[in-house]
C-alpha atoms as a PDB file:
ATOM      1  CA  UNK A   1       0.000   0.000   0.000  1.00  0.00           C
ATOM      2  CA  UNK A   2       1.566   3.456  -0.970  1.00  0.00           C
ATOM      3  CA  UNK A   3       1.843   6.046   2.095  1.00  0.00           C
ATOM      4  CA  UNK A   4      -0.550   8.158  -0.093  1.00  0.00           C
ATOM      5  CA  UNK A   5      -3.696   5.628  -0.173  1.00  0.00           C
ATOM      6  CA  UNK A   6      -6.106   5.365   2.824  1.00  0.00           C
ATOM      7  CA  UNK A   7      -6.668   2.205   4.117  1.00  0.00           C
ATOM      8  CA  UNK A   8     -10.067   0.612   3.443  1.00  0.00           C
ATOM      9  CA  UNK A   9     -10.775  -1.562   6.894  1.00  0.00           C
ATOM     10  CA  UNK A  10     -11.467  -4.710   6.573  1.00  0.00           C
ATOM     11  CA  UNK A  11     -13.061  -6.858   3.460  1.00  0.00           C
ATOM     12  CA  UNK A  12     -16.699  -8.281   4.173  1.00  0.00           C
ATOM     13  CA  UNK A  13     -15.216 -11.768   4.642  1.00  0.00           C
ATOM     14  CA  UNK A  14     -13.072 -10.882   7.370  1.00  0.00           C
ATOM     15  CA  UNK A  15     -15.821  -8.737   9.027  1.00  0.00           C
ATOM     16  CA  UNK A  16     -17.780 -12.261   8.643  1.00  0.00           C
ATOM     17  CA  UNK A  17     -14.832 -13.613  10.136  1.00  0.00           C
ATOM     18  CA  UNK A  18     -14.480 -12.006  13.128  1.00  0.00           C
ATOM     19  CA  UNK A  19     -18.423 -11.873  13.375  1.00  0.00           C
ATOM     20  CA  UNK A  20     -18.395 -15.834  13.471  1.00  0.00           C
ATOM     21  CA  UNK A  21     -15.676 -15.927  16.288  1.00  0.00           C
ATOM     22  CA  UNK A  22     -17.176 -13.983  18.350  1.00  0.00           C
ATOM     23  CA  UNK A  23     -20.339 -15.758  18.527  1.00  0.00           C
ATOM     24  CA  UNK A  24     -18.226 -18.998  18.490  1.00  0.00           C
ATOM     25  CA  UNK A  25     -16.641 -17.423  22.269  1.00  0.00           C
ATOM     26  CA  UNK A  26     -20.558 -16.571  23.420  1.00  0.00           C
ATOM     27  CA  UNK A  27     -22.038 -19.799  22.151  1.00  0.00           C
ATOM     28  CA  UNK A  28     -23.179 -22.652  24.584  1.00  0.00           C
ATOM     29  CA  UNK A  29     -22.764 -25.898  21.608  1.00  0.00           C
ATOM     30  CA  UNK A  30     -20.425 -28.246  22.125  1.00  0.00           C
ATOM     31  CA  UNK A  31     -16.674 -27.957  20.276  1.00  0.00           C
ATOM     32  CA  UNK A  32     -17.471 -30.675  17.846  1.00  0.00           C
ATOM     33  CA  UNK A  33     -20.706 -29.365  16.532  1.00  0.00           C
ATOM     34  CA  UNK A  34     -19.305 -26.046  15.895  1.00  0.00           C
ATOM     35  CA  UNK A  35     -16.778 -27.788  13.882  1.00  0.00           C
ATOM     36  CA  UNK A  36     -18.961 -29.614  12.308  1.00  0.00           C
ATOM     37  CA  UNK A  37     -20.808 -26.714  11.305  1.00  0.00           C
ATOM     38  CA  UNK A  38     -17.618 -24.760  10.101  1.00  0.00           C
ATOM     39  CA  UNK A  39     -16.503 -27.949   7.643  1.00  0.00           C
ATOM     40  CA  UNK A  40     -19.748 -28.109   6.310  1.00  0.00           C
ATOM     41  CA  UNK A  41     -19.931 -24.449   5.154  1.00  0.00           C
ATOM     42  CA  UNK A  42     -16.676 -24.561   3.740  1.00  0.00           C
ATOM     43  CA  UNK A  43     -16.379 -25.263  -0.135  1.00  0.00           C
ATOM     44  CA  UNK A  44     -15.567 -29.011  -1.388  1.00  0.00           C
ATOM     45  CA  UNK A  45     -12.020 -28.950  -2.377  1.00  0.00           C
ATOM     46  CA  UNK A  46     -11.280 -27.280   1.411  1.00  0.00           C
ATOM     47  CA  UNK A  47     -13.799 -29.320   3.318  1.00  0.00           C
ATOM     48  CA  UNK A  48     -10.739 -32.362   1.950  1.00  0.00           C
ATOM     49  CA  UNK A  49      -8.590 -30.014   3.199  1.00  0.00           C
ATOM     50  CA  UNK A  50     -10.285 -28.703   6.116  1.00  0.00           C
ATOM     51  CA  UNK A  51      -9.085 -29.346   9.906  1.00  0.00           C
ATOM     52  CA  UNK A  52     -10.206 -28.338  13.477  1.00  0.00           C
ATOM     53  CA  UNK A  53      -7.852 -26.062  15.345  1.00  0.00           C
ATOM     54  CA  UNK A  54      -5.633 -27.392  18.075  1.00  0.00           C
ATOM     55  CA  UNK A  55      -5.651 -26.110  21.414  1.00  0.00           C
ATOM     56  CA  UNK A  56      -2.035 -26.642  24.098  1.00  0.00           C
ATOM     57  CA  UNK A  57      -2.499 -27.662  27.300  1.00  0.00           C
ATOM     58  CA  UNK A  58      -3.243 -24.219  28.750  1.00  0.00           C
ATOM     59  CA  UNK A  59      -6.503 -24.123  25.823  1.00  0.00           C
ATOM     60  CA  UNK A  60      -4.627 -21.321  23.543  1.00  0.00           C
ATOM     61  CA  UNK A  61      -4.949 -21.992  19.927  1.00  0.00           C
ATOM     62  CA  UNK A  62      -2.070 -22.769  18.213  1.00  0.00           C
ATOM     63  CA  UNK A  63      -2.843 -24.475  14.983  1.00  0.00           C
ATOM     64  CA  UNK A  64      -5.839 -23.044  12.823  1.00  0.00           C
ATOM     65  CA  UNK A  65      -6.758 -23.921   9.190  1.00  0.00           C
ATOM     66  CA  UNK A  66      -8.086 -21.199   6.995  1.00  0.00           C
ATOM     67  CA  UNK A  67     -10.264 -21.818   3.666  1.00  0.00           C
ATOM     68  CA  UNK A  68      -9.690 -20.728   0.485  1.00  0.00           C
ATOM     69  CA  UNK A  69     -12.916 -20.273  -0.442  1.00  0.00           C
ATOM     70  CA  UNK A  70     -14.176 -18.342   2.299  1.00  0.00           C
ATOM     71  CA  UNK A  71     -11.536 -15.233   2.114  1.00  0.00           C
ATOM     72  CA  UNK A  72     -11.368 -15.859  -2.571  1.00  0.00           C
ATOM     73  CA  UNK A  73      -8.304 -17.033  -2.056  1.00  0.00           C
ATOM     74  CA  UNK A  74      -6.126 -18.953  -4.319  1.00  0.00           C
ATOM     75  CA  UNK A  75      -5.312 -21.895  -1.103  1.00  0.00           C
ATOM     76  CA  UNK A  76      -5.945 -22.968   1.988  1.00  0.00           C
ATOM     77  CA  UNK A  77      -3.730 -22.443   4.630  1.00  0.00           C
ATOM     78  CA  UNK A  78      -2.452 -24.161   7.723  1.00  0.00           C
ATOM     79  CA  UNK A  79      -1.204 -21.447  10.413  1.00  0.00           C
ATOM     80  CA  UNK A  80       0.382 -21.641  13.658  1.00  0.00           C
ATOM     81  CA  UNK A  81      -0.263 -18.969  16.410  1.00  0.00           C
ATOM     82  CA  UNK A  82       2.664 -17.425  18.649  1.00  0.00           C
ATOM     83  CA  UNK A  83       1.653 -19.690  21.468  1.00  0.00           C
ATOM     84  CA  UNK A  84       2.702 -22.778  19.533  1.00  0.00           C
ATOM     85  CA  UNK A  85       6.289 -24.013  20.544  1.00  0.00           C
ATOM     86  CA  UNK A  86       7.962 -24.107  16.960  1.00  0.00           C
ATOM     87  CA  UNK A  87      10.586 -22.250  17.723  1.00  0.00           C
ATOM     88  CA  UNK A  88      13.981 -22.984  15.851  1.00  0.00           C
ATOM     89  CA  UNK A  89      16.826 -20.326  16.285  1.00  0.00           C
ATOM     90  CA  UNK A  90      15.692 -16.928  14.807  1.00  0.00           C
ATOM     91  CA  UNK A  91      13.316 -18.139  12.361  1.00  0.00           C
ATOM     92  CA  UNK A  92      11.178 -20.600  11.603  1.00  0.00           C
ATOM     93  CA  UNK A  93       7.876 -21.104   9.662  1.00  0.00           C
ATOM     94  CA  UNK A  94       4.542 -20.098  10.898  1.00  0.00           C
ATOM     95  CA  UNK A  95       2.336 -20.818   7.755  1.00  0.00           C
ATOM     96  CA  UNK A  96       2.007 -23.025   5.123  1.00  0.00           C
ATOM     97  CA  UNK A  97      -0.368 -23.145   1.892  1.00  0.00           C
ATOM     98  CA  UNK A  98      -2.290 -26.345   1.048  1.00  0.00           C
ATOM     99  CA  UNK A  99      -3.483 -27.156  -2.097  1.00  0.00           C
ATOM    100  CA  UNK A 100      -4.008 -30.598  -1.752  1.00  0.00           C
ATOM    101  CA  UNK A 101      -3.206 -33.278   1.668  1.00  0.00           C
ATOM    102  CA  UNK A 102      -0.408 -35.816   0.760  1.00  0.00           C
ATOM    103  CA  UNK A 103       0.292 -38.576   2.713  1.00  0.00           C
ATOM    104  CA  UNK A 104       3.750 -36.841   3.305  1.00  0.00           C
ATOM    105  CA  UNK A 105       2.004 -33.557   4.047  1.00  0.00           C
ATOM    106  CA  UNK A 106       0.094 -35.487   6.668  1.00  0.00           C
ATOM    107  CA  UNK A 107       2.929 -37.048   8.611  1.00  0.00           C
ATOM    108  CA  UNK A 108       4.404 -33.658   8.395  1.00  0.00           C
ATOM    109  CA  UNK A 109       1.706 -31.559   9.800  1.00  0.00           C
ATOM    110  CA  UNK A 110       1.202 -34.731  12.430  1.00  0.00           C
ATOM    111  CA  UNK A 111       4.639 -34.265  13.827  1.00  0.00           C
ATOM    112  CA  UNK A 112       3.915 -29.727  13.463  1.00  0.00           C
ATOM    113  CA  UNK A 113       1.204 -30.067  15.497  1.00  0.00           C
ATOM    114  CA  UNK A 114       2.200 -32.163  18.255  1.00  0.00           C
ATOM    115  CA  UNK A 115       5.862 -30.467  18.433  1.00  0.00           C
ATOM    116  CA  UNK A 116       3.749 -26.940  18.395  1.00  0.00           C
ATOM    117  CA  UNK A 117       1.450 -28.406  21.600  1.00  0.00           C
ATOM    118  CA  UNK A 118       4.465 -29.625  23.606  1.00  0.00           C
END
């Protein structure tokens, strides 16, 4: 963005976004039926791809998927909160684009998420 445009806000989708998690913190139903609910709004080709969050001991998120098709974007991505223990000198990844789930991409994210809830 050049320092002469004004910044817009945020798109509708991410409005929607944020709309949906708050009333995911207020709501009563259970964890699994608001996942449920989430994978079955997202598109086909994410639902494949689509994946709960995962919570560390002390309940903070620190893996989240986000779908393509709900933001237009060209993939999905798998993300990994500041809470997650990934560390790895000064830098490390915190996000990854998915496309499609191999069954190398699987044992990979498998072995992410449980080094990132340690």
């Amino acid at each position: 963005m050049s320092p002469t445009k004004k910044q817009e806000g945020f798109t509708a989708e991410e409005k929607a976004a944020m709309r949906a998690r708050a009333k995911e913190l207020k709501s009563k139903a259970d964890g699994e039926s608001a996942v449920l609910a989430a994978l079955a709004k997202m598109s086909a080709p994410d639902r494949v791809l689509g994946m709960p969050a995962y919570a560390n001991k002390d309940g903070k998120v620190v893996v989240f998927f986000r779908d393509a098709g709900k933001f237009k974007e060209r993939y999905a991505m798998l993300g990994f909160n500041d809470s997650a223990n990934l560390d790895d000198g000064s830098m490390w990844p915190i996000a990854f684009a998915l496309t499609k789930l191999t069954k190398a991409d699987e044992a990979r994210i498998a072995k992410l998420v449980k080094q990132a809830v340690s």
